[in-house]
Structures are given as C-alpha cells and as structure tokens.
Protein backbone atom coordinates (compact mmCIF):
# COMPACT_ATOMS: atom_id res chain seq x y z
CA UNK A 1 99.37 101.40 136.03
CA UNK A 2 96.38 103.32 134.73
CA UNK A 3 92.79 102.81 136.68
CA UNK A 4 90.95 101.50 133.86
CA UNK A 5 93.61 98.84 133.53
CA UNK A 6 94.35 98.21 136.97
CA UNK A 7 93.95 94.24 138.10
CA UNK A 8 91.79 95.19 141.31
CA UNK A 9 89.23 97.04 139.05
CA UNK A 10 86.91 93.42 139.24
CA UNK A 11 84.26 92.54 141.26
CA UNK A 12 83.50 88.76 141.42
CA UNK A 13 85.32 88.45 138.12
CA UNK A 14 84.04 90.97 136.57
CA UNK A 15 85.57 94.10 135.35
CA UNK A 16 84.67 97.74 136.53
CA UNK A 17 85.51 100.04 134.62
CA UNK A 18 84.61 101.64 132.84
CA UNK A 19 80.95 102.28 134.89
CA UNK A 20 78.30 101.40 133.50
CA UNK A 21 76.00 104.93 133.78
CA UNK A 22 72.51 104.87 133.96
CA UNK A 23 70.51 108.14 132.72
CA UNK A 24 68.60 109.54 136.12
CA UNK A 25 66.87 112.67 134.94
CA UNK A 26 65.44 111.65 131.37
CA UNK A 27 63.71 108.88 130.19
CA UNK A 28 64.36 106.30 126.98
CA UNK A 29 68.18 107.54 127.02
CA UNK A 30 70.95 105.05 126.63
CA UNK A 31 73.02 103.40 128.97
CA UNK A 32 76.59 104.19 128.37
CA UNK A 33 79.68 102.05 129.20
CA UNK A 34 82.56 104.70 128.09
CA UNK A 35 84.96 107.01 129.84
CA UNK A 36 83.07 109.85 128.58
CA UNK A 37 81.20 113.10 130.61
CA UNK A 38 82.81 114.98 133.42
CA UNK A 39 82.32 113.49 137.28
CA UNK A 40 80.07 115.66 139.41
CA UNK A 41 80.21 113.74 142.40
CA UNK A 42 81.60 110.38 143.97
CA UNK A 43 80.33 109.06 147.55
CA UNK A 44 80.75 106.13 149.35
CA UNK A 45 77.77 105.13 152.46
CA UNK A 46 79.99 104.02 155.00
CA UNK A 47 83.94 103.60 155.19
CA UNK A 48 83.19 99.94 155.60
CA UNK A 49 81.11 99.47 152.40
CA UNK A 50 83.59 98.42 149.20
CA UNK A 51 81.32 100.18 146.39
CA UNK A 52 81.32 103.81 145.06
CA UNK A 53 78.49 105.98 143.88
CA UNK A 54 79.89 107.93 140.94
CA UNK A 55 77.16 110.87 139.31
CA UNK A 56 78.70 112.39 135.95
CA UNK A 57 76.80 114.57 133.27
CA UNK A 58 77.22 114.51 129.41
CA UNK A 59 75.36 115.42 126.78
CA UNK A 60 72.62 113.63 127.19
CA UNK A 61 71.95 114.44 130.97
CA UNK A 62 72.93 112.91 134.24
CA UNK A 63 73.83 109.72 135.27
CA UNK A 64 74.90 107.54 137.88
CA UNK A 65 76.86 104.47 138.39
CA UNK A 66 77.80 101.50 141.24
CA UNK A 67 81.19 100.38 141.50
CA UNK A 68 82.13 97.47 143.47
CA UNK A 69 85.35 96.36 144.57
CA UNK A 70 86.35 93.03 146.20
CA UNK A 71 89.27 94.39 147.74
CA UNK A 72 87.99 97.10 150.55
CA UNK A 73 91.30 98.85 150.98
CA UNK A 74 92.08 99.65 147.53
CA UNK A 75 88.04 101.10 147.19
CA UNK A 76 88.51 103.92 149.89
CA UNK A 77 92.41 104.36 147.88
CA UNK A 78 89.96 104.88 144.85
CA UNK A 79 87.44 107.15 146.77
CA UNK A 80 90.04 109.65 148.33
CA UNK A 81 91.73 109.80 144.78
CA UNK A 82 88.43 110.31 142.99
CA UNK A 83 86.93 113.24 145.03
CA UNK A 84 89.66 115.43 143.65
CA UNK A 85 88.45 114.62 140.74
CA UNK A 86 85.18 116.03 140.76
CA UNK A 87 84.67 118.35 137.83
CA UNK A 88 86.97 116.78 135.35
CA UNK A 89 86.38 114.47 132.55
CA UNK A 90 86.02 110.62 133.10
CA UNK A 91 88.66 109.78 130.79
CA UNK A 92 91.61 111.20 133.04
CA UNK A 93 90.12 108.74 136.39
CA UNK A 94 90.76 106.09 133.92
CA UNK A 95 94.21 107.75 133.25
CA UNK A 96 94.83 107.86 137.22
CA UNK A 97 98.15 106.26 137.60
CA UNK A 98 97.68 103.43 140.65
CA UNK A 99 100.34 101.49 141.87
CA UNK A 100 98.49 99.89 144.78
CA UNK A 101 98.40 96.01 144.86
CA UNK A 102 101.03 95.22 141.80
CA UNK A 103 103.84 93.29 143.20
C-alpha cells in the first residue's frame, strides 16, 4: 500500500499527507498541499515524539512541514524510510510501498 494512501497516515482523524508546506525563506508565497518539490531533510526531536519535521524546496523556495502520527511505531517506520529519501522528489515518499499495520 502506497504512503499517501496508507490508513495510519491520520492524526486525530485527520489525514497527513500530503504535508501541508509552509514557505520559510520568502514572504506572501503560498502554502502548498501537493506531493510536489524534492525533500531536503526529515528529522524527528526525540525517538519518543510521533511527529516528523519534513524541509523540501521547489520552485518557489523552501518549506517546511509537521507530520503527526497517532500511532508512534509506524512514525519512526516512516522516519527511517524517509531519510533515504532525502534528495528525491515528494511524489515517490507518497509512492513508498508500506505494508505496516494492514491486516
């Protein structure tokens, strides 16, 4: 099952993904909710937090996003997939295949 479709991808029944980015270096730009720029960076504060820090640039600058998770154990699966992902396009962490959770 893809990421972006995944049924853990909620947080107090609301969906996740995609992020919703918000621009850090300019101001007036947009907000964007879309799989779209390539990830520069994802962090997490502590192992025991359930929310990721994602940073991504397009072409209209750099932006970051929060994502929260209400299941703690499938976050950190999310987090150790995601840093190898650092450097390619949102769109294929959305196409991450995740298997964790389905029954």
């Amino acid at each position: 099952m893809k990421l972006r479709d995944h049924p853990l991808m909620f947080h107090e029944g609301l969906r996740t993904w995609p992020p919703i980015w918000v621009c850090v270096n300019r101001k007036n730009k947009p907000i964007e909710h879309d799989e779209i720029g390539t990830l520069t960076q994802v962090s997490i504060r502590t192992l025991r937090d359930s929310w990721l820090i994602l940073w991504m640039n397009n072409h209209n600058g750099e932006y970051f996003a929060l994502i929260y998770f209400d299941d703690h154990r499938f976050c950190l699966e999310v987090y150790e997939h995601m840093k190898d992902y650092v450097g390619k396009p949102i769109q294929d962490i959305g196409d991450l295949e995740f298997w964790y959770g389905i029954h």
